[in-house]
Protein backbone atom coordinates (compact mmCIF):
# COMPACT_ATOMS: atom_id res chain seq x y z
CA UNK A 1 0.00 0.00 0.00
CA UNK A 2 2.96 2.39 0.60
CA UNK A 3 4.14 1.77 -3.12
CA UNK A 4 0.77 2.98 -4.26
CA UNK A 5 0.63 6.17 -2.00
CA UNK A 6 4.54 6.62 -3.50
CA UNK A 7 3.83 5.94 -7.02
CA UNK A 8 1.11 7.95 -6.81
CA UNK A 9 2.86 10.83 -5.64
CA UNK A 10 5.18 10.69 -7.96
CA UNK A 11 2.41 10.85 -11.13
CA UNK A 12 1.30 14.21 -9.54
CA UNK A 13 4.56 15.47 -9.49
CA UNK A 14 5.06 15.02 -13.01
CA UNK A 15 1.54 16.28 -13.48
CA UNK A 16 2.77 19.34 -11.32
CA UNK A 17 5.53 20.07 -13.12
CA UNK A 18 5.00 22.81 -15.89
CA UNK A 19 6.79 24.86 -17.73
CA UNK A 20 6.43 28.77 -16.98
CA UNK A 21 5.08 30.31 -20.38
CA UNK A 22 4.01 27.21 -22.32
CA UNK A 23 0.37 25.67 -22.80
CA UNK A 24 -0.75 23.53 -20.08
CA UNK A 25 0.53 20.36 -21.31
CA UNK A 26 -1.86 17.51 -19.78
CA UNK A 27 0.56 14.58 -20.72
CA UNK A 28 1.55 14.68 -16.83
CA UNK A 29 -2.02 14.27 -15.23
CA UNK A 30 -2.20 11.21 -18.43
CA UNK A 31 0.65 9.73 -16.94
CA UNK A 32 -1.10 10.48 -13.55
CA UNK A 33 -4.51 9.05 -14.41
CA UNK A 34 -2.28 6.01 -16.16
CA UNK A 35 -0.53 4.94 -13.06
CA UNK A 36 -3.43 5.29 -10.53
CA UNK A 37 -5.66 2.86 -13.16
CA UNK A 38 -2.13 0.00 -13.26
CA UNK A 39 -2.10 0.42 -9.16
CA UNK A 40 -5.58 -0.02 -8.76
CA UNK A 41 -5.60 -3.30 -11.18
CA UNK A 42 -2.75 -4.53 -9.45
CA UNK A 43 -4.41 -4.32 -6.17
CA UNK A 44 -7.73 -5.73 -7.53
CA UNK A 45 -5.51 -8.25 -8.88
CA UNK A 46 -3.63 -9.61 -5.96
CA UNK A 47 -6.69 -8.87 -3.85
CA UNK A 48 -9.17 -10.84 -5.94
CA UNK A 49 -6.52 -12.76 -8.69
CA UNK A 50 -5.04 -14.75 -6.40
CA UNK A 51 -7.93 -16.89 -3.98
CA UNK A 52 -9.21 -17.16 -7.70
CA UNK A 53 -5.89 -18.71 -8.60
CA UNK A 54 -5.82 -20.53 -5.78
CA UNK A 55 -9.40 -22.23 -6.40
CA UNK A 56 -8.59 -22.57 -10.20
CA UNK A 57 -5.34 -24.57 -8.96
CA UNK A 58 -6.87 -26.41 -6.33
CA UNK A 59 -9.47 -27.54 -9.02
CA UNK A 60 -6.96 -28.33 -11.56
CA UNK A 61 -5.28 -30.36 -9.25
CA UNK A 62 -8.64 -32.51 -8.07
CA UNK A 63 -8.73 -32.75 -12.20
CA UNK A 64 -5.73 -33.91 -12.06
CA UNK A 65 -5.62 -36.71 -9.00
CA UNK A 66 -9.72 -37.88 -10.69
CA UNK A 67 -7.96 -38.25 -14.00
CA UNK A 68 -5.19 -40.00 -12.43
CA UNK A 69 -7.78 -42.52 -10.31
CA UNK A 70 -9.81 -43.21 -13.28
CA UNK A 71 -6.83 -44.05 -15.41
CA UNK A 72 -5.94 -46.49 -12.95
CA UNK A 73 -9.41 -47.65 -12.94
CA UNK A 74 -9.26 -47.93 -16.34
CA UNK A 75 -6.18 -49.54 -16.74
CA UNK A 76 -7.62 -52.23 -13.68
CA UNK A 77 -10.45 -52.73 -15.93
CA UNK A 78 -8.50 -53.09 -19.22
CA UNK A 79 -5.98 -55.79 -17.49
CA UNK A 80 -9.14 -57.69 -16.67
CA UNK A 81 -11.02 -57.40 -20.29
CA UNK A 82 -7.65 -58.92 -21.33
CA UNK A 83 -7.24 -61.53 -18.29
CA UNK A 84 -10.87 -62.43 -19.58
CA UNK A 85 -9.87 -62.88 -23.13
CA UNK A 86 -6.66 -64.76 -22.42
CA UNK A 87 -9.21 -67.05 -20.53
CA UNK A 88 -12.03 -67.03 -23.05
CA UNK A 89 -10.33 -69.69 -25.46
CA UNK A 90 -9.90 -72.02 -22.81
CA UNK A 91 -14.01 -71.23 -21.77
CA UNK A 92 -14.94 -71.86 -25.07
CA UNK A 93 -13.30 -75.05 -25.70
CA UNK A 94 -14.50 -76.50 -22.18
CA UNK A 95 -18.08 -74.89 -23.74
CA UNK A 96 -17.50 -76.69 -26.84
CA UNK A 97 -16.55 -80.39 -25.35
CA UNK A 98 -19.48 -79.43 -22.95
CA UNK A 99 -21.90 -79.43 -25.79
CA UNK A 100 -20.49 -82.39 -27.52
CA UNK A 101 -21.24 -84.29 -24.31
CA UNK A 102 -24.75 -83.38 -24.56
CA UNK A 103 -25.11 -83.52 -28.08
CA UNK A 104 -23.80 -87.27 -27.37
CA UNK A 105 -26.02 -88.05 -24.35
CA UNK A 106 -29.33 -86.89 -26.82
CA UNK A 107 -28.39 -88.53 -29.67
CA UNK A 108 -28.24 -91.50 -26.84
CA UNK A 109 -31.77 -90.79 -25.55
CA UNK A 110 -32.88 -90.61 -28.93
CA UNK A 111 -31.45 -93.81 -30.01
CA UNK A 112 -32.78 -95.54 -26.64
CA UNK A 113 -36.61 -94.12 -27.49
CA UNK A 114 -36.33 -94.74 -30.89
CA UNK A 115 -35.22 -98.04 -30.44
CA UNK A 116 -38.01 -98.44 -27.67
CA UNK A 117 -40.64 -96.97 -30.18
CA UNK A 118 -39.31 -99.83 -33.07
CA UNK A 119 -39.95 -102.41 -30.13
CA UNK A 120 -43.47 -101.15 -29.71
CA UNK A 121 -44.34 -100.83 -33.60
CA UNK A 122 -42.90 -104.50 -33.60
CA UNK A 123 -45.22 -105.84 -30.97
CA UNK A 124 -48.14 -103.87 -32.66
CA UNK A 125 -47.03 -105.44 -35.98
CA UNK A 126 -46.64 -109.21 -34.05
CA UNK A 127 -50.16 -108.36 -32.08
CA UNK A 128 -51.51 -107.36 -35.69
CA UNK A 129 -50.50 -110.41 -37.32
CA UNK A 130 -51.24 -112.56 -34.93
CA UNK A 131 -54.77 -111.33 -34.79
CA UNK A 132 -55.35 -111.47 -38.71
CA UNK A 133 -54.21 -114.66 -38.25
CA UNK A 134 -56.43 -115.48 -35.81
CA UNK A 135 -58.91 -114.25 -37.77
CA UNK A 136 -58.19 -115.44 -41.31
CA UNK A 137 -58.19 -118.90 -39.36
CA UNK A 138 -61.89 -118.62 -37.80
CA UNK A 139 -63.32 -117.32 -41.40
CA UNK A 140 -61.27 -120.24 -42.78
CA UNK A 141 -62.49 -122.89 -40.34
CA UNK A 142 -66.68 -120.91 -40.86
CA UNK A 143 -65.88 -121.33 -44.95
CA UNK A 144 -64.79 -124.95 -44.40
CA UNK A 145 -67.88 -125.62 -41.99
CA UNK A 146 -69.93 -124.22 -44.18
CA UNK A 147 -68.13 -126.50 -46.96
CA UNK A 148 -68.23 -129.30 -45.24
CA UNK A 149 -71.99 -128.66 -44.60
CA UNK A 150 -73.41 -127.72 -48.12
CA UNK A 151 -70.97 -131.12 -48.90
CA UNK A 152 -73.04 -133.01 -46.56
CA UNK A 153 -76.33 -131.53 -47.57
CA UNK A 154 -75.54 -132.42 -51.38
CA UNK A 155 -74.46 -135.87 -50.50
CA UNK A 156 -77.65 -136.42 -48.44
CA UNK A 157 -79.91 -135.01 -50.53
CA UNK A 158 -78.22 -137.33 -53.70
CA UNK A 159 -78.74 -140.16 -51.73
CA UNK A 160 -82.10 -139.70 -50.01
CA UNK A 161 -85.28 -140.98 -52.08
CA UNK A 162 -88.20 -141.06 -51.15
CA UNK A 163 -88.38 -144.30 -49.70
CA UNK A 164 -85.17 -144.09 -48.00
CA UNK A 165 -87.27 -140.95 -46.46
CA UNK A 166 -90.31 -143.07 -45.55
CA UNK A 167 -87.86 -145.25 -43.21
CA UNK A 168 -86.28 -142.43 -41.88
CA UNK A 169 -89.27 -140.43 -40.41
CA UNK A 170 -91.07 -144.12 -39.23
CA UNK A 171 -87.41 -144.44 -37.06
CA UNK A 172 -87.56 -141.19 -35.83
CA UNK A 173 -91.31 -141.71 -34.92
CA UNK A 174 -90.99 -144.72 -32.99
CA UNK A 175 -88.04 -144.04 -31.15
CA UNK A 176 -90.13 -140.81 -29.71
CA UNK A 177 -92.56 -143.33 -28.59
């Protein structure tokens, strides 16, 4: 504060100082006005520059210690994207021999039920033949009843006259009596 007081002396001086006989020369109370405006910046300045300097450094260096942190966070993350990767070919393979085990153990389960479902169609099949059979053997046992009937009839009925008849129906007759 003394420099300003001093300094600002001085400017009048020079504003003060005129030569006897000339125009008033104002170049001095410039110089004046010019010196009192630099000292009162420079005051402002180191009375409001410098907690603003202070803040903006403080700030810069918080900027500084988070960018620091999150490039180590990064760098943590990156080494275990990479860890993961070095470890994915292994994954995949066990993934891979993982699903040929299964693929093996349903083509397995499909051979077993497919092989269960041919045993059932076969024992429909047998069960199907067997009961055609069964039943081309009754109608072929009613056709050769029937056969062996009309062959009967037509034997009888060549043979039987009438008198043959007559004794017939007197047998039958008497042995009702």
């Amino acid at each position: 504060m003394k420099r300003f007081f001093v300094l600002l002396s001085f400017a009048f001086s020079l504003a003060a100082a005129e030569q006897p006989g000339a125009e008033k020369d104002m170049t001095g109370y410039l110089w004046a006005n010019f010196f009192i405006l630099v000292l009162a910046l420079g005051w402002l300045i180191r009375k409001q520059g410098g907690p603003f300097l202070a803040a903006r450094l403080e700030a810069i260096r918080q900027g500084i210690t988070d960018g620091e942190r999150r490039k180590s966070e990064a760098a943590r993350r990156i080494a275990e994207v990479e860890a993961k990767l070095a470890s994915l070919g292994p994954e995949i393979e066990k993934m891979k021999a993982e699903m040929r085990a299964e693929k093996l153990r349903e083509e397995e389960r499909i051979r077993l039920r497919n092989a269960a479902e041919l045993e059932h169609i076969h024992e429909h099949a047998r069960q199907e033949v067997e009961s055609a059979l069964k039943a081309a053997r009754l109608q072929l046992e009613a056709y050769a009843g029937k056969l062996a009937l009309d062959l009967a009839e037509s034997k009888i009925r060549s043979r039987m006259t009438p008198a043959a008849q007559r004794n017939l129906t007197q047998d039958f007759v008497s042995s009702l009596s």
